[in-house]
Protein backbone atom coordinates (compact mmCIF):
# COMPACT_ATOMS: atom_id res chain seq x y z
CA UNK A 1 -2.12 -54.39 -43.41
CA UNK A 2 1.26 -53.75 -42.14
CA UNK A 3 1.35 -50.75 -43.66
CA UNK A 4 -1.48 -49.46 -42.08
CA UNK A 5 -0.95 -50.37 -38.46
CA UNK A 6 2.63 -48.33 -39.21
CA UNK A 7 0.61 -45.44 -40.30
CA UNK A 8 -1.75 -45.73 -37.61
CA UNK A 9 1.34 -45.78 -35.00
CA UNK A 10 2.60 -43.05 -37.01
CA UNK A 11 -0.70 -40.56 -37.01
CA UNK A 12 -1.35 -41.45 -32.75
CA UNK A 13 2.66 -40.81 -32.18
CA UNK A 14 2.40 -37.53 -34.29
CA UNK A 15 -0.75 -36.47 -31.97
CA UNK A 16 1.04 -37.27 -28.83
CA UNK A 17 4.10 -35.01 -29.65
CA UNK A 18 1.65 -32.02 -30.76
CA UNK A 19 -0.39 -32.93 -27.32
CA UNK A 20 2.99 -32.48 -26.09
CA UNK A 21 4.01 -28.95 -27.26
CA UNK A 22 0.23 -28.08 -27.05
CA UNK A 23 0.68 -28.69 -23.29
CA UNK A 24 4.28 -27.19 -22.98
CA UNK A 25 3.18 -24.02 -24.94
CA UNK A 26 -0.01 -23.71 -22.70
CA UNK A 27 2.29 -24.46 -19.55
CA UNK A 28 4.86 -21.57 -20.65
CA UNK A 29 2.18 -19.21 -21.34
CA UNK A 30 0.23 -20.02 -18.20
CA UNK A 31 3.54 -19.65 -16.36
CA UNK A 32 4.45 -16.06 -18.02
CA UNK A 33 0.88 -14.78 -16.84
CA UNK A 34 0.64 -12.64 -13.85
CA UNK A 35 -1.27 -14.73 -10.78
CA UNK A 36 -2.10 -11.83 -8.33
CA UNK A 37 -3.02 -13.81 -5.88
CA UNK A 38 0.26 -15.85 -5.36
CA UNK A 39 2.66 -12.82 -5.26
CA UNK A 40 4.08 -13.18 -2.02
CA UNK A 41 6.83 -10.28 -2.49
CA UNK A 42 7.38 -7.28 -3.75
CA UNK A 43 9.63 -4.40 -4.57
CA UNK A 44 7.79 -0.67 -5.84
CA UNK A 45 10.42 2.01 -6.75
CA UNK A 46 8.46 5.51 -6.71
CA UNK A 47 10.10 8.97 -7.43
CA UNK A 48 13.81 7.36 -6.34
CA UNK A 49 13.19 5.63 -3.35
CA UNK A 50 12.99 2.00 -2.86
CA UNK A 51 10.40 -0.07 -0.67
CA UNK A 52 10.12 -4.15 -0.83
CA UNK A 53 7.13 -5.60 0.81
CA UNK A 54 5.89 -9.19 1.85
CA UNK A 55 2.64 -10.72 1.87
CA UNK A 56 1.43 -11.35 5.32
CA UNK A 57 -1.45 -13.86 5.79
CA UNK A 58 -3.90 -14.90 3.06
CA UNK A 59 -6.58 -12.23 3.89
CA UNK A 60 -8.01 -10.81 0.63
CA UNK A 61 -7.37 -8.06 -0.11
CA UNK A 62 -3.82 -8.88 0.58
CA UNK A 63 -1.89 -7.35 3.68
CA UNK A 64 1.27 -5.86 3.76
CA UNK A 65 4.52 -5.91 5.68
CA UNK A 66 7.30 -2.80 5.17
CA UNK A 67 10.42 -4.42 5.20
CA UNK A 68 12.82 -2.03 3.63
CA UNK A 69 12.88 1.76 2.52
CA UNK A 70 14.71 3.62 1.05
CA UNK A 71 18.08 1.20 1.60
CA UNK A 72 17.20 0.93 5.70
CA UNK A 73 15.19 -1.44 7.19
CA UNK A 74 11.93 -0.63 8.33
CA UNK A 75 11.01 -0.33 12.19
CA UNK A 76 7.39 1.03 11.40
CA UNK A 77 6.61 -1.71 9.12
CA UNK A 78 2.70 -0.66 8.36
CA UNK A 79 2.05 -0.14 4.53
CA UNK A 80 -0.57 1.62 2.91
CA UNK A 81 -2.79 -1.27 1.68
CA UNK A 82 -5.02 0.17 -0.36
CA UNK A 83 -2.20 2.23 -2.60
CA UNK A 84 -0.59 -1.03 -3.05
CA UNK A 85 -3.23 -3.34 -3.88
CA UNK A 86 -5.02 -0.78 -6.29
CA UNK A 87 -1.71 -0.72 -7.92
CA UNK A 88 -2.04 -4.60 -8.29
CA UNK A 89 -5.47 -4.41 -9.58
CA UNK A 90 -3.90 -2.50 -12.08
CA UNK A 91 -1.26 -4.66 -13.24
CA UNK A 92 -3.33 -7.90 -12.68
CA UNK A 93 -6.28 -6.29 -15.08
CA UNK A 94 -3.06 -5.25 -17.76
CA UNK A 95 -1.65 -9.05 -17.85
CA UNK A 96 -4.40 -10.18 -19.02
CA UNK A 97 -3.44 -9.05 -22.29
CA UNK A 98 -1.37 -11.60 -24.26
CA UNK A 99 -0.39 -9.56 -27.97
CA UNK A 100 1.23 -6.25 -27.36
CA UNK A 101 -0.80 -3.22 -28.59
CA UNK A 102 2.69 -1.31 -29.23
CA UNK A 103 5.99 -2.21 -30.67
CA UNK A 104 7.89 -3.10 -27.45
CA UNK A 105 11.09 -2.42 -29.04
CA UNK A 106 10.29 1.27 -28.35
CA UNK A 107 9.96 1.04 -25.02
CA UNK A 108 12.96 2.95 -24.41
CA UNK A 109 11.13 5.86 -26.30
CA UNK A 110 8.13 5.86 -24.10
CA UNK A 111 9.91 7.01 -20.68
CA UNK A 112 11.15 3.09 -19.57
CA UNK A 113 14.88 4.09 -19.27
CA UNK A 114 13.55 6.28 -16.26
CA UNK A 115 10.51 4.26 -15.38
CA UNK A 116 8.02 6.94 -12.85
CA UNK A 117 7.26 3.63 -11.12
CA UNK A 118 8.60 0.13 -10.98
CA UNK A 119 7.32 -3.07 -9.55
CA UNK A 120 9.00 -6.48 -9.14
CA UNK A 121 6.76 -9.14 -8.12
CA UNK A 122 7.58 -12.59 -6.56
CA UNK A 123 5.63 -15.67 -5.75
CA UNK A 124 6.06 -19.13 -4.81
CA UNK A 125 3.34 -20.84 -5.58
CA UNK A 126 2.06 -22.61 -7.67
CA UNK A 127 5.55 -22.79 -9.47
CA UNK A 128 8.43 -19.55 -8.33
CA UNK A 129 8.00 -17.10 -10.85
CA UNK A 130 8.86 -13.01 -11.38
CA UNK A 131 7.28 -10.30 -13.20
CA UNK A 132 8.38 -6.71 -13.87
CA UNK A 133 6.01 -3.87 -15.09
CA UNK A 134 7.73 0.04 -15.74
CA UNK A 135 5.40 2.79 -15.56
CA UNK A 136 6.78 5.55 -17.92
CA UNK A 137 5.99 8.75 -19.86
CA UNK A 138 1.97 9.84 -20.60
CA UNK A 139 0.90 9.87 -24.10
CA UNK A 140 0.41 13.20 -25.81
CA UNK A 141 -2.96 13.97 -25.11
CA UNK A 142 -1.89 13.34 -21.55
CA UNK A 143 -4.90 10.55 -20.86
CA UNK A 144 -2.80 7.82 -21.18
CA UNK A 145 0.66 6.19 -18.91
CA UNK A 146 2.85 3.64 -20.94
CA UNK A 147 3.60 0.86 -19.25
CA UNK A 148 6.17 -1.67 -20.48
CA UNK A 149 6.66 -5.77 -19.01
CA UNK A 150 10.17 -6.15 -20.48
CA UNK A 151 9.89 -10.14 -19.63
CA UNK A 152 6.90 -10.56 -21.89
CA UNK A 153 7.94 -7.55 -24.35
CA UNK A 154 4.54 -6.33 -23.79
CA UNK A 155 4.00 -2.49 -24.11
CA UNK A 156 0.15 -0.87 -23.02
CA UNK A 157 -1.37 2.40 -22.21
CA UNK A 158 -2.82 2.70 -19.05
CA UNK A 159 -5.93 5.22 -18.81
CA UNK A 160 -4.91 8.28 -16.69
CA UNK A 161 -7.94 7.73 -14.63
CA UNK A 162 -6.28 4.62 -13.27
CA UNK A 163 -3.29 6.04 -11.83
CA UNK A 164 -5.13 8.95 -10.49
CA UNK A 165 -4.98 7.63 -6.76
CA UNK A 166 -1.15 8.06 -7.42
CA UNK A 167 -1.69 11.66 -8.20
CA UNK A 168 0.06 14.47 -6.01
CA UNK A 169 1.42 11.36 -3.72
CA UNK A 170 5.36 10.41 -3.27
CA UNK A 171 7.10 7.37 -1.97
CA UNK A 172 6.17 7.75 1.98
CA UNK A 173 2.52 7.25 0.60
CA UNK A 174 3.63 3.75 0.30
CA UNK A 175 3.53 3.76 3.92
CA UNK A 176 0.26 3.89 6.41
CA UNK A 177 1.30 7.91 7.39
CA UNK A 178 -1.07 8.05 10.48
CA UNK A 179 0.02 8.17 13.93
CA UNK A 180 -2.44 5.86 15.36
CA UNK A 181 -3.54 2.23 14.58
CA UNK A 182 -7.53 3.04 15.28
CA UNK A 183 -10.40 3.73 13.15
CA UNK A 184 -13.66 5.69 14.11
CA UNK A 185 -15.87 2.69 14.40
CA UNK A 186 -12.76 1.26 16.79
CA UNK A 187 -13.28 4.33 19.67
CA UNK A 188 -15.59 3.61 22.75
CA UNK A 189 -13.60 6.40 24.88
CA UNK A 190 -11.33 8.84 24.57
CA UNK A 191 -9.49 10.82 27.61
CA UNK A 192 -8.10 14.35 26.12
CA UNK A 193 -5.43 16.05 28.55
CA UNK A 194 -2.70 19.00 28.21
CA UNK A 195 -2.86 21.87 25.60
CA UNK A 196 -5.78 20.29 23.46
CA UNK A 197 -8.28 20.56 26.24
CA UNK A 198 -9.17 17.96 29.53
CA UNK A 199 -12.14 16.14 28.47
CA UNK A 200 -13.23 12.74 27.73
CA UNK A 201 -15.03 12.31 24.69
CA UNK A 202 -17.14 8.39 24.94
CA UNK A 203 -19.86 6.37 22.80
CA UNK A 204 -22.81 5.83 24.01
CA UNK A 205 -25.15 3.33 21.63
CA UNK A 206 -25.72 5.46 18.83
CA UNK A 207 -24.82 8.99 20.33
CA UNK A 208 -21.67 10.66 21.97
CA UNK A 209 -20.80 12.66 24.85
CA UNK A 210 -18.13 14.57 25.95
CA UNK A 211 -17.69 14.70 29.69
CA UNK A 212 -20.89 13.44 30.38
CA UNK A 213 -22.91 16.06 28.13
CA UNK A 214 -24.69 15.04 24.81
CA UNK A 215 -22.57 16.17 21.41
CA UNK A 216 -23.72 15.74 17.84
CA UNK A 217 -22.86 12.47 16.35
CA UNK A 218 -21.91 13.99 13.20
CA UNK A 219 -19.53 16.73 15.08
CA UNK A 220 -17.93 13.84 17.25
CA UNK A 221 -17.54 11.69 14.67
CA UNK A 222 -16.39 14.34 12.24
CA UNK A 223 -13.86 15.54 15.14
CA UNK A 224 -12.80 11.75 15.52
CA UNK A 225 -12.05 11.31 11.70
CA UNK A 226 -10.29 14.39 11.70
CA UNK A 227 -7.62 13.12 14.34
CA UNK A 228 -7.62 9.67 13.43
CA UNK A 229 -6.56 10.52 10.08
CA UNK A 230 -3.73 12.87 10.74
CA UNK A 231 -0.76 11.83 8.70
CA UNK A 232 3.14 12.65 10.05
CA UNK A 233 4.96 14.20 7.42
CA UNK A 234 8.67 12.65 8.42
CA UNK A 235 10.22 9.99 11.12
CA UNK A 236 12.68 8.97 12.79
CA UNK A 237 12.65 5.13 11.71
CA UNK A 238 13.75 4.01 14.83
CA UNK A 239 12.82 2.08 17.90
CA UNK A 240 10.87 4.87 20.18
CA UNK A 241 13.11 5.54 23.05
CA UNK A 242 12.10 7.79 26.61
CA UNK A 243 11.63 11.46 26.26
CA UNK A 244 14.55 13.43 25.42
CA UNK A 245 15.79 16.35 26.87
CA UNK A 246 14.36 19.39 25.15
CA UNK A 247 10.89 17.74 24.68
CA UNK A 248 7.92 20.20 25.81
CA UNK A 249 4.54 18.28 26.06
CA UNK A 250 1.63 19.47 24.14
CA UNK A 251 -0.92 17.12 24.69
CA UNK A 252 -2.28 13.76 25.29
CA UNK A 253 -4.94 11.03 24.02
CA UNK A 254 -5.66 7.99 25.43
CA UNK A 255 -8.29 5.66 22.97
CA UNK A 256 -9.83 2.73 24.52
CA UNK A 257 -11.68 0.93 21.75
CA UNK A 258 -13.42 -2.66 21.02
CA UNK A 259 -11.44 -6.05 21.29
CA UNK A 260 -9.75 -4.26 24.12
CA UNK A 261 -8.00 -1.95 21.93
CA UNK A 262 -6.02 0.66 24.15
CA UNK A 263 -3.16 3.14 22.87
CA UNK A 264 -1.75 6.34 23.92
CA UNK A 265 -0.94 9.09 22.01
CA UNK A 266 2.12 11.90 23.15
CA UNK A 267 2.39 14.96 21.01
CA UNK A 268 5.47 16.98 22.42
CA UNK A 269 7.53 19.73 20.43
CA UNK A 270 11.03 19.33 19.91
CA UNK A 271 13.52 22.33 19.03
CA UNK A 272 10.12 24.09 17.61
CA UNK A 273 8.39 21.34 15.77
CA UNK A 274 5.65 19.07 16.59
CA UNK A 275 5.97 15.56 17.06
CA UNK A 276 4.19 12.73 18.17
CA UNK A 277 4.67 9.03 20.02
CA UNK A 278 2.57 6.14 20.05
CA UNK A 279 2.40 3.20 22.94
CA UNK A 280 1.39 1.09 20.15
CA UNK A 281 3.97 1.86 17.13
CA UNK A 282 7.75 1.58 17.51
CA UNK A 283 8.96 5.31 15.36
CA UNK A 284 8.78 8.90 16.26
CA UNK A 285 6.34 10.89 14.05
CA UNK A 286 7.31 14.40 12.32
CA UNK A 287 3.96 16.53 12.23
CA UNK A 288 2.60 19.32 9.59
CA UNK A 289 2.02 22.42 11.05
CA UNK A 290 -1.29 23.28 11.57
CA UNK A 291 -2.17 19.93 13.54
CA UNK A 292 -3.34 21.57 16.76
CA UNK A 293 -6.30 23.31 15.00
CA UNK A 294 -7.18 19.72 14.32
CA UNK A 295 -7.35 18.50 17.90
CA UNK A 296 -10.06 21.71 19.45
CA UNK A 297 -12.59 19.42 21.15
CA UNK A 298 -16.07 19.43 19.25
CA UNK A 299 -19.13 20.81 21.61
């Protein structure tokens, strides 16, 4: 009888120390695993330059705040959301995998000791925890990208089509690149002065009109995407200061918009280039040439 209350104390002890690894095995393994929606950090490394990020807010998808590039602290702290959270899709979708497809002792041999992209990614919550994925070399048909976590030796191919939205970019793409902070559905007027014509361009329910005379939705609205979505080329990362000697205006837009948006927008050329200030963002915008074709109002 003895015996068998021993053995009985034996088999329930035995369970409780496999519960026990059980559950510290599971906890490990749940820990290693990527939760996307707890990073509250970041660091993306992208054809040499540096840029670390930080989750603002719990909106999903997540927003971003620049803090750093490229070594100096940003002033123009707006990030290109979408680039960055389709890149997190991407690693949240490859962490699901748990056995690596590839040896990950070759990573080294796939393009990992000069990564084409690198990510660190920090959270807090529920528990502190890291990951790091390196994008490297394509495969040799060219459809695939390696992609290596070194902290969970896991080594995957990444379809080509997935990276595509990084094609033909570089590191400012990181960055939101346009000069102004609305969107078309945003503009109720806009006032036009200087070298790019004096009119005012304003909604009116479902139509527009420019200076009081009826134009095509689709050519205002076309006209209104065009400018909205102009994208400086360089900047001086700095707080915007007044006009400096040598500026020669070009042209000006004012946008007043819903919620009681209002900004202004100063395009001015500076020893023969074209640049451009906003009321509403603290930096000084380089522009491509060509920009001025952009800005002929639509009739």
């Amino acid at each position: 009888m003895r015996n068998s209350k021993t053995l009985t104390l034996l088999a329930v002890f035995a369970l409780l120390v496999i519960g026990v690894l059980v559950d510290r095995r599971y906890r490990a393994t749940e820990a290693r695993l990527l939760k996307l929606g707890d990073v509250s950090k970041g660091e993306i490394l992208f054809q040499g330059k540096r840029a670390r990020l930080e989750r603002v807010g719990q909106k999903t998808p997540p927003h971003w705040r620049l803090d750093d590039f490229d070594g100096a602290k940003a002033v123009d702290s707006r990030v290109n959301d979408d680039l960055v959270n389709h890149l997190l899709d991407l690693v949240r979708a490859m962490s699901d995998v748990t056995a690596s497809p590839l040896d990950p002792k070759s990573a080294a041999e796939y393009g990992m000791k000069n990564p084409q992209l690198a990510l660190t990614l920090a959270w807090e919550t529920p528990q502190a925890g890291q990951e790091i994925v390196l994008f490297g070399n394509r495969n040799l048909s060219g459809q695939a990208m390696f992609a290596f976590f070194p902290k969970r030796e896991l080594l995957v191919e990444v379809p080509s089509s997935a990276m595509a939205l990084f094609e033909h970019k570089d590191a400012r793409d990181l960055r939101d690149r346009r000069i102004t902070t609305f969107d078309t559905d945003d503009v109720e007027d806009l006032v036009a002065s200087g070298k790019c014509g004096s009119f005012k361009l304003t909604r009116d329910g479902d139509r527009w009109l420019r200076s009081g005379k009826v134009v095509k939705t689709e050519t205002a609205e076309h006209w209104l995407g065009q400018l909205l979505q102009i994208h400086y080329d360089d900047l001086k990362d700095a707080p915007t200061t007044a006009a400096a000697a040598g500026e020669n205006p070009v042209c000006r837009l004012e946008l007043a918009g819903r919620r009681d948006l209002r900004e202004s927008i100063e395009l001015f050329k500076l020893d023969g280039t074209l640049w451009a200030r906003n009321s509403r963002l603290p930096a000084t915008y380089h522009l491509p040439p060509g920009v001025l074709a952009t800005l002929v109002p639509p009739n």
